[in-house]
Protein backbone atom coordinates (compact mmCIF):
# COMPACT_ATOMS: atom_id res chain seq x y z
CA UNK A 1 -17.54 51.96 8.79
CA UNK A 2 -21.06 51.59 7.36
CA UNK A 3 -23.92 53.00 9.69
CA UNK A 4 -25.66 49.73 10.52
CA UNK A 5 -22.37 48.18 11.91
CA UNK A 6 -22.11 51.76 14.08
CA UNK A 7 -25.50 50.96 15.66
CA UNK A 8 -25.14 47.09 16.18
CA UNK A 9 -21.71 47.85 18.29
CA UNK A 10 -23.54 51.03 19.75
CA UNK A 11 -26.55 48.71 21.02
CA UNK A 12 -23.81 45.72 22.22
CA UNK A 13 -22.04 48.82 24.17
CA UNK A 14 -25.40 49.21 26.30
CA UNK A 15 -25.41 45.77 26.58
CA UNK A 16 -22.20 44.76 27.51
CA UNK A 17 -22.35 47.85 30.32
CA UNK A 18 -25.43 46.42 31.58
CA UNK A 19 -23.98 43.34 31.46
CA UNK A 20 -21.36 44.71 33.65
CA UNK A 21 -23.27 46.65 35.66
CA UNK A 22 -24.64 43.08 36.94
CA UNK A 23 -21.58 41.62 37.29
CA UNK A 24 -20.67 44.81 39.91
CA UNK A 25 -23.61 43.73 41.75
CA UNK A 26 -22.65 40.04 41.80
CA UNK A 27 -19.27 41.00 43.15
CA UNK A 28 -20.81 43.32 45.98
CA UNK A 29 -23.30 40.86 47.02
CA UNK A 30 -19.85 38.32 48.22
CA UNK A 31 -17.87 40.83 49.11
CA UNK A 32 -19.54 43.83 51.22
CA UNK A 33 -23.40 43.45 50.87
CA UNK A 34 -24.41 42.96 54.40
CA UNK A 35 -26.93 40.17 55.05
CA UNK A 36 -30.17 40.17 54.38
CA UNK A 37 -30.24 41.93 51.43
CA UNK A 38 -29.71 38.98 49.00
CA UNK A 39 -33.83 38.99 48.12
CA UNK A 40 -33.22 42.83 46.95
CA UNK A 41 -30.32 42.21 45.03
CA UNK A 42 -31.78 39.02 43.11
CA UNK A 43 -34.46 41.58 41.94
CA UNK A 44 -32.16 44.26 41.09
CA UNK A 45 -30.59 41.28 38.71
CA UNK A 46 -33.28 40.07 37.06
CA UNK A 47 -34.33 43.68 36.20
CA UNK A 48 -31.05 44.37 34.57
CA UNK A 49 -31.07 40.94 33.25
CA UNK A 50 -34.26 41.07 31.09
CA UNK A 51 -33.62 44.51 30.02
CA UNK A 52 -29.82 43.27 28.80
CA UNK A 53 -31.80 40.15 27.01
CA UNK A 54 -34.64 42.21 25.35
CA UNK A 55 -31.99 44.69 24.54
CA UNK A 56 -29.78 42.02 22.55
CA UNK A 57 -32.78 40.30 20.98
CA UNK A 58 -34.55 42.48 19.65
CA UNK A 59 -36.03 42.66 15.87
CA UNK A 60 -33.49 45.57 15.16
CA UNK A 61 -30.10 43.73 16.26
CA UNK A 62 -32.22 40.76 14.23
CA UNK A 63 -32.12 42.78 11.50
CA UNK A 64 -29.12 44.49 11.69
CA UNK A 65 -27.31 40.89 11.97
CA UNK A 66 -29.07 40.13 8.79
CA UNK A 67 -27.92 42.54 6.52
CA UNK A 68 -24.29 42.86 8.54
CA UNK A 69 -23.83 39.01 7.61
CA UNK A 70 -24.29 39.60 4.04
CA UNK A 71 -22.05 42.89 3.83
CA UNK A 72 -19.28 40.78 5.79
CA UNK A 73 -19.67 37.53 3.82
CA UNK A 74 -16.41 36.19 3.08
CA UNK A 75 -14.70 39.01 4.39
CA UNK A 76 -11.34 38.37 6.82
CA UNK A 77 -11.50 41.33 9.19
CA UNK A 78 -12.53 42.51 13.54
CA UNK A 79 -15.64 43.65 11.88
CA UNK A 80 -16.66 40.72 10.30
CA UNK A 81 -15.55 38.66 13.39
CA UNK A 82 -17.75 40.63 15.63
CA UNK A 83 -21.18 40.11 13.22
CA UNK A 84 -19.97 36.42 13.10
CA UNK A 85 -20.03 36.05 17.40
CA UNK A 86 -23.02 38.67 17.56
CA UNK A 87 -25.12 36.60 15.08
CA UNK A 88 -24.26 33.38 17.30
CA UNK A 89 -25.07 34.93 20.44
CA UNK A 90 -28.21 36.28 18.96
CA UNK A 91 -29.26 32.82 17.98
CA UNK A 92 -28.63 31.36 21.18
CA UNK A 93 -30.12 33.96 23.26
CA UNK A 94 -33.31 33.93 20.78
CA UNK A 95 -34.09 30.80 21.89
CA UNK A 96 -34.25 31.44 25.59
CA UNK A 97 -37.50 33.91 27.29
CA UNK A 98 -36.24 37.08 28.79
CA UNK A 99 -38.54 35.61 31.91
CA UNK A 100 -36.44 32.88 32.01
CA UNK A 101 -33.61 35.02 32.47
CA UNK A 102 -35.16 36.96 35.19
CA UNK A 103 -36.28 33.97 37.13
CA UNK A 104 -32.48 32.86 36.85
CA UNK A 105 -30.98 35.91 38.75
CA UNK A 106 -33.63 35.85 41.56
CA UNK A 107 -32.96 31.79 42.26
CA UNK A 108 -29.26 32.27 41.80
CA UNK A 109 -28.80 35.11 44.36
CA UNK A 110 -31.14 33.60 46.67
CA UNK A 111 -28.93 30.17 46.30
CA UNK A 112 -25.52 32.14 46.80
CA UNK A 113 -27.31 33.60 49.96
CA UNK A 114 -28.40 30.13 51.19
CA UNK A 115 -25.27 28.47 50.38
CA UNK A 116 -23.24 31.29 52.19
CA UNK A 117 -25.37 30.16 55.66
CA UNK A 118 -24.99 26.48 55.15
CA UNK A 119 -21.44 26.71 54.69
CA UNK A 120 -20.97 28.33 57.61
CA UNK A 121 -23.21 25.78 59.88
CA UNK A 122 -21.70 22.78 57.81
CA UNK A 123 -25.66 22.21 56.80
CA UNK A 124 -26.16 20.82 53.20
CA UNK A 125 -30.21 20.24 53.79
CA UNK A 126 -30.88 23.71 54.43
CA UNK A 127 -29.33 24.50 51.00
CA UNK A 128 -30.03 21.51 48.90
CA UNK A 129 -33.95 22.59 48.00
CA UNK A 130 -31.90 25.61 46.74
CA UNK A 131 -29.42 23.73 44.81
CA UNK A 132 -32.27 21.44 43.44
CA UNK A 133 -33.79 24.81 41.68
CA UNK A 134 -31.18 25.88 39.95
CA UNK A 135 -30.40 22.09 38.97
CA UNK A 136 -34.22 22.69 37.34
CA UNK A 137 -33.22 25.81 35.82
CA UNK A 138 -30.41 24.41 34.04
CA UNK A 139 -32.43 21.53 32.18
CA UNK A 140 -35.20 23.69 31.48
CA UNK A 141 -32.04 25.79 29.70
CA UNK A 142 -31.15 23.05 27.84
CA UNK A 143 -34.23 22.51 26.70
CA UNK A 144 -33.90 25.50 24.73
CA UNK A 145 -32.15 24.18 22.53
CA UNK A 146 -31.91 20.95 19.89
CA UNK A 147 -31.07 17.66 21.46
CA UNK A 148 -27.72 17.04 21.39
CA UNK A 149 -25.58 13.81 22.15
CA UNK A 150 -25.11 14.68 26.16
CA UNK A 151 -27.47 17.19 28.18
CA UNK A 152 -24.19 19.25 29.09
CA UNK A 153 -23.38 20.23 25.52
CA UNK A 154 -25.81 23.42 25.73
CA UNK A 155 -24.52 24.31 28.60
CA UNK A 156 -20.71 23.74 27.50
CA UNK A 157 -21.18 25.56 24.30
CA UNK A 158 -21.85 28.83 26.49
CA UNK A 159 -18.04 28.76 27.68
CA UNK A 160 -16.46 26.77 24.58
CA UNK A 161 -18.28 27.04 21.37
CA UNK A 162 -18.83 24.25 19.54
CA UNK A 163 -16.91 21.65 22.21
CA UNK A 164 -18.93 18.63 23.23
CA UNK A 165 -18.91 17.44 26.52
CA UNK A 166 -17.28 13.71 25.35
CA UNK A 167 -14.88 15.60 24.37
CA UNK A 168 -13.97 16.73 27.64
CA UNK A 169 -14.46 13.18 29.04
CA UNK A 170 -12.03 12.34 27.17
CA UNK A 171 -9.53 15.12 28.19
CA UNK A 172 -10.03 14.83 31.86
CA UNK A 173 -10.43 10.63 31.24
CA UNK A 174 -6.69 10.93 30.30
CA UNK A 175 -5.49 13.41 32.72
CA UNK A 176 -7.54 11.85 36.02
CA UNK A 177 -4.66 9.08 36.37
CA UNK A 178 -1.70 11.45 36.41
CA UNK A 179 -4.07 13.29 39.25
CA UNK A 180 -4.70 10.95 40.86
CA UNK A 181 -0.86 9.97 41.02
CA UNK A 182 0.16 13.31 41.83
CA UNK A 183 -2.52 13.42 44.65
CA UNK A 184 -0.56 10.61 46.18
CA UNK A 185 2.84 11.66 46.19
CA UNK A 186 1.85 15.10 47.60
CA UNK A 187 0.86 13.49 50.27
CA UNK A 188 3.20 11.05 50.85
CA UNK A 189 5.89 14.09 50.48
CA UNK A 190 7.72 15.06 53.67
CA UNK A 191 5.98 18.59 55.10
CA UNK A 192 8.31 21.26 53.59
CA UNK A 193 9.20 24.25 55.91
CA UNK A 194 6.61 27.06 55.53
CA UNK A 195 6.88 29.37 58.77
CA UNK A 196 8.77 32.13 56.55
CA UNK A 197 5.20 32.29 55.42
CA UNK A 198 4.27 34.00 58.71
CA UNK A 199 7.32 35.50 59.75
CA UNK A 200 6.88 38.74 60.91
CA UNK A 201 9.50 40.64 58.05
CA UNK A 202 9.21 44.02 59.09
CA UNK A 203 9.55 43.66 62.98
CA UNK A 204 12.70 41.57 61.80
CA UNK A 205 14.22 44.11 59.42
CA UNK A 206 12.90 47.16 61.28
CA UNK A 207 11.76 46.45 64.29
CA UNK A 208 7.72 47.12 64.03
CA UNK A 209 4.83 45.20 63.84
CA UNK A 210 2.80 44.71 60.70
CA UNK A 211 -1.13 45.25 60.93
């Protein structure tokens, strides 16, 4: 394994644990963090954010792409796959400012937070102003990037590369009658008997109660 590939998969190792690191925090913040400390948390984000996004744009993974693409050109191999996804993600990411990223994880948090309270007083208004900045945040992403046939497609091609969003039209355009049709007859079916799905099984079997 030729040195330069050892430091481009050493440098996506830091960034896929900060990466992950985030991701942690994402998962305590709706599962133990205790209120009030969504404002904190956005912040801790967007500082692991921008340093994961400087990290994976800078000039040396630039470089390192460069010469990696060349060595692997025409080659069938992991290695070569890897440069081939690195150099996309580098391009993508390239185009977007590590402040932007920042500014995403603060408004995001803050919107979970918000959302979290509204949901929970049946309140839409006092979450729509925060639903109507990450809306925002989304087009200005898009605007990252060349215009495309549908606004979506930037945003599509993060989750499936190179799939445009008529094309999912078109999948769900085809699928959205047999939904709907299924839809129907679920609830026109006859309630089925569910109350094993409470039964108390081990004060049955053994006579205690379960916790």
């Amino acid at each position: 394994m030729s040195e330069k590939l050892n430091r481009l998969k050493e440098i996506l190792g830091e960034v896929s644990d900060l990466n992950h690191a985030g991701s942690v925090l994402s998962w305590d913040q709706q599962v133990n963090m205790p209120p009030g400390g969504g404002e904190a948390r956005g912040q801790h984000l967007a500082t692991l954010g921008k340093i994961s996004h400087e990290k994976s744009t800078s000039d040396e993974v630039g470089k390192l792409l460069n010469d990696l693409k060349r060595e692997f050109d025409g080659v069938d191999s992991d290695d070569a796959a890897l440069v081939r996804v690195a150099a996309r993600n580098y391009d993508k990411a390239t185009r977007v400012p590590s402040e932007f990223v920042s500014e995403q994880a603060v408004v995001t948090t803050a919107a979970f937070d918000a959302w979290v309270a509204a949901k929970g007083r049946s309140d839409f208004s006092t979450f729509q102003p925060h639903l109507e900045k990450v809306i925002d945040l989304m087009r200005k992403y898009v605007s990252f990037f060349p215009p495309s046939d549908h606004p979506y497609d930037a945003l599509l091609d993060d989750y499936e590369p190179g799939m445009k969003t008529a094309e999912v039209q078109e999948i769900f355009g085809k699928l959205r009658p047999q939904q709907v049709k299924l839809i129907k007859a679920i609830k026109s079916a006859r309630p089925i008997k569910d109350d094993f799905l409470t039964r108390n099984m081990l004060k049955r079997k053994y006579g205690i109660s379960a916790r």
